[in-house]
Protein backbone atom coordinates (compact mmCIF):
# COMPACT_ATOMS: atom_id res chain seq x y z
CA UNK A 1 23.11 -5.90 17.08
CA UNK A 2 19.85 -5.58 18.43
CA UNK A 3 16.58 -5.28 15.96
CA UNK A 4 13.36 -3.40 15.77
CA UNK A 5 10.24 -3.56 14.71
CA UNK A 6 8.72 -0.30 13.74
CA UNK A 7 5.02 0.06 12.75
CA UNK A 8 5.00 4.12 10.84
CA UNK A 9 2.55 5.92 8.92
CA UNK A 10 2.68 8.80 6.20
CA UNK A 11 1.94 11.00 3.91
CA UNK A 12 2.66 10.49 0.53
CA UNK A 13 2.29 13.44 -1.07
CA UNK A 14 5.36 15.17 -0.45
CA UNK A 15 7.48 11.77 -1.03
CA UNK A 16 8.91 10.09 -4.43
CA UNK A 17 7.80 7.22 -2.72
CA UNK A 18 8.72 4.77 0.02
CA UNK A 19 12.17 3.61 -1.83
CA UNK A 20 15.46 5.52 -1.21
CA UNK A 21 15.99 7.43 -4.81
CA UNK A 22 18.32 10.05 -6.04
CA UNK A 23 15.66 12.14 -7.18
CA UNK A 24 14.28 13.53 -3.92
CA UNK A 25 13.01 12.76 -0.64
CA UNK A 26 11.53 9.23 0.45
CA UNK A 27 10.31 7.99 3.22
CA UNK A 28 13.14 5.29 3.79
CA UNK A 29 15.17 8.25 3.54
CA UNK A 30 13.41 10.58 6.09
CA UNK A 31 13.40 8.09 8.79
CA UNK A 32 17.51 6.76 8.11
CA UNK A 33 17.87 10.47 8.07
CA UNK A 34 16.21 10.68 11.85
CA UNK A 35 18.48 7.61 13.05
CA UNK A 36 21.22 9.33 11.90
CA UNK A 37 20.69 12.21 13.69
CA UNK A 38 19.14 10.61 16.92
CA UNK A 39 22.36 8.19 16.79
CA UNK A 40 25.04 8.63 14.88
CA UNK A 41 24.41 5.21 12.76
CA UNK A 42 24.12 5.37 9.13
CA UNK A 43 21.56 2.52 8.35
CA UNK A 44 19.67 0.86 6.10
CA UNK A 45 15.97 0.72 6.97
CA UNK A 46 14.22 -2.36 5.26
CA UNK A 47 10.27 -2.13 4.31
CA UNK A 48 7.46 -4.45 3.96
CA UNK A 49 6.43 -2.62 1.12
CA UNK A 50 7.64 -0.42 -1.14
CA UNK A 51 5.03 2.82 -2.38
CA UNK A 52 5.55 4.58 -5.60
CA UNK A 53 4.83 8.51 -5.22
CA UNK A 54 1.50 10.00 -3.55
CA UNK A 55 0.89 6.49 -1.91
CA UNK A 56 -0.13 6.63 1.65
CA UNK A 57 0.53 4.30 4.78
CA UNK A 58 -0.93 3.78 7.73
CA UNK A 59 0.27 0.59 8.98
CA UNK A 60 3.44 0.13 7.31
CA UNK A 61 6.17 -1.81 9.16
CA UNK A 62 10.02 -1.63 9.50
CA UNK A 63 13.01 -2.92 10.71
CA UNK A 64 16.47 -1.65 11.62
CA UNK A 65 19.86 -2.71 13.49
CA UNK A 66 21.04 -0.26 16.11
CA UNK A 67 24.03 -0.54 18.44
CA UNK A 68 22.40 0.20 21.74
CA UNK A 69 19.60 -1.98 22.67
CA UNK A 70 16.95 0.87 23.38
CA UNK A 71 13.73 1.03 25.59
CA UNK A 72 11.16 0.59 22.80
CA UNK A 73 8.78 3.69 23.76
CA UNK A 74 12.12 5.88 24.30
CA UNK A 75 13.05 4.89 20.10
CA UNK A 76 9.31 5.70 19.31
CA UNK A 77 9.66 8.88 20.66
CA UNK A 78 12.96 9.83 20.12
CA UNK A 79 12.83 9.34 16.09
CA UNK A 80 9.42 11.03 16.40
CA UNK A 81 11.02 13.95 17.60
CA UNK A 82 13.59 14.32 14.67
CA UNK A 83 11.14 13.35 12.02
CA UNK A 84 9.82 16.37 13.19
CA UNK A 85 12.09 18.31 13.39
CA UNK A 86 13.02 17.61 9.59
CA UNK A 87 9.60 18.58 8.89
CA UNK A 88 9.00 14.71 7.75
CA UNK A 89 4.69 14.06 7.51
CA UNK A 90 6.15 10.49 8.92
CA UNK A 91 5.21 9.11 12.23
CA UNK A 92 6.63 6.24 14.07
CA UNK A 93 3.67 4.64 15.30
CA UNK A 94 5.21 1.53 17.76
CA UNK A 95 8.62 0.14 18.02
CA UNK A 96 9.09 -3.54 19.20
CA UNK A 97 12.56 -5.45 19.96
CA UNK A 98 12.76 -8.58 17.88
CA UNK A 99 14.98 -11.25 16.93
CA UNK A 100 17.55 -10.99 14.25
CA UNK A 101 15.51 -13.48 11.99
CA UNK A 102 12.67 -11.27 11.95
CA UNK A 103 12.49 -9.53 8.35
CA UNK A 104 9.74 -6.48 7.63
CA UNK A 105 9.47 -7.75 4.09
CA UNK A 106 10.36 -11.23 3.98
CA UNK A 107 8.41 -12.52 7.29
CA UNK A 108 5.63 -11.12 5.98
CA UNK A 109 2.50 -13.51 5.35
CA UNK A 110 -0.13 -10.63 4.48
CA UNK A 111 -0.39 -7.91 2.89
CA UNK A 112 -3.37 -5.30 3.43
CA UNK A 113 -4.06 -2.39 1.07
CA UNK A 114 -7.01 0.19 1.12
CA UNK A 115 -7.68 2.48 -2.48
CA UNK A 116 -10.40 5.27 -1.70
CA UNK A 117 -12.41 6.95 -4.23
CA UNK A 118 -15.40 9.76 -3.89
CA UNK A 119 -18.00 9.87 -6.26
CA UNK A 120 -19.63 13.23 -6.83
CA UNK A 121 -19.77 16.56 -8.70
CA UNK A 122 -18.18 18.46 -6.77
CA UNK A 123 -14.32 18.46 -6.44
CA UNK A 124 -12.37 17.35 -3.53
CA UNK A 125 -11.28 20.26 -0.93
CA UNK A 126 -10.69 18.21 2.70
CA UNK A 127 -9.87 15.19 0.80
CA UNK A 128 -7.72 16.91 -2.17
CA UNK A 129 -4.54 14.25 -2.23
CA UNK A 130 -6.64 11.97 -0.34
CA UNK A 131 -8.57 10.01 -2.11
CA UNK A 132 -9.58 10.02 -6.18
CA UNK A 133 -12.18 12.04 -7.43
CA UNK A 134 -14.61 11.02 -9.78
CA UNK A 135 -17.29 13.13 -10.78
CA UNK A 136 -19.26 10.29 -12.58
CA UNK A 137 -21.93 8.27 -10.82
CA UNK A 138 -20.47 4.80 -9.86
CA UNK A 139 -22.09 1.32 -9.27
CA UNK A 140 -20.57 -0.07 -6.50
CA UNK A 141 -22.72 -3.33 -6.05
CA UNK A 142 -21.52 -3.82 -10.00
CA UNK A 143 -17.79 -3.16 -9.25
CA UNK A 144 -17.49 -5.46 -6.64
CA UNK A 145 -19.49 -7.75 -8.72
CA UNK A 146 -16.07 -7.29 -11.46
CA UNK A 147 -13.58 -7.51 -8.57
CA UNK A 148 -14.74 -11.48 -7.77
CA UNK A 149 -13.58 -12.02 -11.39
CA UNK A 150 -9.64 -11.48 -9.93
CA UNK A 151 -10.09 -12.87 -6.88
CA UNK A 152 -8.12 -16.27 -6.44
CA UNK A 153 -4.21 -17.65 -8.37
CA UNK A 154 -3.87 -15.75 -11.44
CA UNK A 155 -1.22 -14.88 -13.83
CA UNK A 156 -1.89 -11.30 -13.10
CA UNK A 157 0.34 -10.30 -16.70
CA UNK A 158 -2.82 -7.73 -17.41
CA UNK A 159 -2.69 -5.67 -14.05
CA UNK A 160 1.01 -4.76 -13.71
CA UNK A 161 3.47 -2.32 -14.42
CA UNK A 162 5.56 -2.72 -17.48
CA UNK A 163 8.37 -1.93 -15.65
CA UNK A 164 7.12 -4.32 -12.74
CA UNK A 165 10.74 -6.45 -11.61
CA UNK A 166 8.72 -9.70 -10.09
CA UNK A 167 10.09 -12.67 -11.76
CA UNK A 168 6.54 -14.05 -12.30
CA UNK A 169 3.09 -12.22 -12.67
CA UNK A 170 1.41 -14.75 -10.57
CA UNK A 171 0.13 -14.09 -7.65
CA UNK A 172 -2.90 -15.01 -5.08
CA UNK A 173 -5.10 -12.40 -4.21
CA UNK A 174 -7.29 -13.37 -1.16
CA UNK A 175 -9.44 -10.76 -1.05
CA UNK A 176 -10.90 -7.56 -3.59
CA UNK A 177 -14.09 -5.98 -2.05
CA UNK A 178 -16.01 -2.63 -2.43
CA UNK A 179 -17.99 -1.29 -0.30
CA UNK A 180 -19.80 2.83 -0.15
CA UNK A 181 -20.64 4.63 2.52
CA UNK A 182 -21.87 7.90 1.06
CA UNK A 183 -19.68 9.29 -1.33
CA UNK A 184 -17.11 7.49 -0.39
CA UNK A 185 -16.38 4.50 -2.20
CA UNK A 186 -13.55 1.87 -0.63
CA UNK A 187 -11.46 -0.64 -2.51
CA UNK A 188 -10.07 -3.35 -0.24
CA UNK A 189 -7.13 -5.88 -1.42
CA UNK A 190 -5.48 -8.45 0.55
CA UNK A 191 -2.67 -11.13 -0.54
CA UNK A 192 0.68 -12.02 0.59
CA UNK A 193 2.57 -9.51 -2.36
CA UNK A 194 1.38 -7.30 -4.92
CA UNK A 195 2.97 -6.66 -7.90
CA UNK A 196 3.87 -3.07 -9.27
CA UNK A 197 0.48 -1.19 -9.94
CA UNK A 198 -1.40 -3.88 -9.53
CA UNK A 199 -3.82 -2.34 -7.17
CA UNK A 200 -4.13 0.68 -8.97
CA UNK A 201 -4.57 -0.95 -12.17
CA UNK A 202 -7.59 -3.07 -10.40
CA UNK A 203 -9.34 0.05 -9.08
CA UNK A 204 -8.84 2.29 -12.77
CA UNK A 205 -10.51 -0.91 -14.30
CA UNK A 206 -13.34 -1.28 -11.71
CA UNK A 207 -14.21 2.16 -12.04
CA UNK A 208 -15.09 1.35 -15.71
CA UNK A 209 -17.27 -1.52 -14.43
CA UNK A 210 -18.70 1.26 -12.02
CA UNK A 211 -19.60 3.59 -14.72
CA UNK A 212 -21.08 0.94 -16.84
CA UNK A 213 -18.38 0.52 -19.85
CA UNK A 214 -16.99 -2.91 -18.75
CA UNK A 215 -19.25 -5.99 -17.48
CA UNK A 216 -17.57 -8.49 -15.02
CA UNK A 217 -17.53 -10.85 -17.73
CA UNK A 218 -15.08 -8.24 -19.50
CA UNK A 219 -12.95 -7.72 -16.57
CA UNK A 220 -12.65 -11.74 -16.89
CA UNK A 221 -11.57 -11.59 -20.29
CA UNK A 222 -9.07 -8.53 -19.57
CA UNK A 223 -7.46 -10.72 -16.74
CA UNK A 224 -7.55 -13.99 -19.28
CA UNK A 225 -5.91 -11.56 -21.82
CA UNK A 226 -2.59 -11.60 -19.93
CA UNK A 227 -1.84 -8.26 -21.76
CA UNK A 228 -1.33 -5.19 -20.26
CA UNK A 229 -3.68 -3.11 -22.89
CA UNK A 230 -6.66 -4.92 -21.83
CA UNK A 231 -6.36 -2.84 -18.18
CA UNK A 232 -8.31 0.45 -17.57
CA UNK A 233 -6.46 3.68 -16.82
CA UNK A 234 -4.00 3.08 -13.64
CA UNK A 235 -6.18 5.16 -10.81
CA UNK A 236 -3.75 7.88 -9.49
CA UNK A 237 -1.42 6.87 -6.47
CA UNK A 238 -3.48 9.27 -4.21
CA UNK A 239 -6.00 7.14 -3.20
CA UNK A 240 -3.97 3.97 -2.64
CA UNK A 241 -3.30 3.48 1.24
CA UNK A 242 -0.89 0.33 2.76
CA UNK A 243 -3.07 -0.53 5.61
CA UNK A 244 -1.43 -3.27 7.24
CA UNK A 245 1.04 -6.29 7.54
CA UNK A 246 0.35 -9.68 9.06
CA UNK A 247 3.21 -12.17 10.31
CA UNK A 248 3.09 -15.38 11.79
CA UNK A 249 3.47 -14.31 15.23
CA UNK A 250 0.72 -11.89 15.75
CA UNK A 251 -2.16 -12.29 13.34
CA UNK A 252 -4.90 -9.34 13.66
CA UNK A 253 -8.40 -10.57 13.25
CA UNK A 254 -9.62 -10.18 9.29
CA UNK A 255 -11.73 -7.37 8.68
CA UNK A 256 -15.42 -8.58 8.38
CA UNK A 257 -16.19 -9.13 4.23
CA UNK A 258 -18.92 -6.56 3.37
CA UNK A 259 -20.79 -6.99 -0.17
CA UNK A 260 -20.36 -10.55 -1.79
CA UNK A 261 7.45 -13.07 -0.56
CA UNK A 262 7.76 -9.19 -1.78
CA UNK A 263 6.07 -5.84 -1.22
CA UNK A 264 5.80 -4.89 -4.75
CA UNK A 265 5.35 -1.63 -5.73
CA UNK A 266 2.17 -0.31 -5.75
């Protein structure tokens, strides 16, 4: 059977989260719902990643196993069309043909993950479900200062979900920045998996290094801990955005460093 490669973005908000569940809509399930309807097929749709609730994506990637070897742009469009119609905030962004070894989640090599947070007084109207709002003042220069602390191979025990299913808490993260522009202040995570929370759990606890009530050094020790009540507050899912996926056959340049084999739930 021929496979595909799809590259789609969404909306969270409306979504329980990426993963098919019983309990109400997902994306997985909007866009099996569009093949079915486009096609006929009932199929399962395999991720690269899978986002809990409110999470965001705009580069999330795909693949599925049709019968009839489609024209690429005429899939796109077509699945576009009845995502739409279902009223789905999902869009099918590019669909490429590719070999049956190809696996969204298991050929994956990178993982690329943006959390967004805006610092002011006033509350959020454009970016309500956006982004997180804090209200307090925030040292950026100081949380990215406490992100190099969990940068590198860790046992990451402190920053996941209890009810995270990885067999092992270790994991490589090759790159935690934070930049600000403004009001805006961006968290930016890169590694081949996460594990469940982990990225929110990072950007709760660097917003307490931010507002002054944790040094690096004590984002060390939390990470040294290996217990999950050393972690700040989890940062709510709205923020959290799944930017990108690299494989071995096309590798998009890194984004430029500013300041100093599963998806995982995040």
């Amino acid at each position: 059977m021929p496979r595909f490669r799809m590259s789609v973005e969404y909306d969270g908000t409306p979504y329980v989260g990426w993963q098919r569940q019983d309990n109400g809509r997902s994306v997985q399930g909007a866009l099996e719902a569009a093949v079915l309807s486009l096609t006929g097929e009932k199929v399962g749709i395999r991720g690269a990643g899978r986002t809990d609730s409110g999470v965001h994506a705009v580069g999330q990637v795909t693949h599925v196993d049709l019968a009839r070897n489609w024209q690429p742009y005429k899939l796109r469009n077509a699945l576009n069309a009845h995502l739409a119609m279902a009223g789905d905030a999902v869009s099918v962004l590019d669909v490429a043909a590719v070999t049956e070894d190809f696996d969204a989640r298991f050929s994956a090599i990178r993982r690329h993950y943006l959390y967004r947070i805006i610092s002011r007084k006033s509350r959020l109207a454009l970016e309500h479900k956006r982004a997180w709002w804090v209200s307090k003042g925030l040292d950026h220069e100081r949380m990215h200062a406490a992100a190099q602390m969990l940068v590198g191979r860790h046992d990451f025990t402190t920053f996941r979900s209890v009810h995270c299913q990885a067999n092992s808490p270790v994991r490589t993260l090759d790159r935690l920045d934070v930049t600000r522009t403004g009001d805006l202040i961006e968290i930016r995570a890169t590694a081949q998996s996460f594990l469940h929370n982990q990225i929110r759990s990072f950007a709760g606890t660097l917003k307490l290094a931010g507002e002054g009530a944790m040094t690096p050094d004590d984002v060390r020790a939390a990470l040294e801990a290996r217990d999950r009540k050393a972690c700040g507050p989890v940062a709510p899912p709205e923020g959290l955005y799944f930017m990108q996926v690299d494989y071995p056959d096309v590798i998009p340049p890194r984004q430029p460093r500013t300041g100093a084999a599963e998806g995982g739930e995040v």
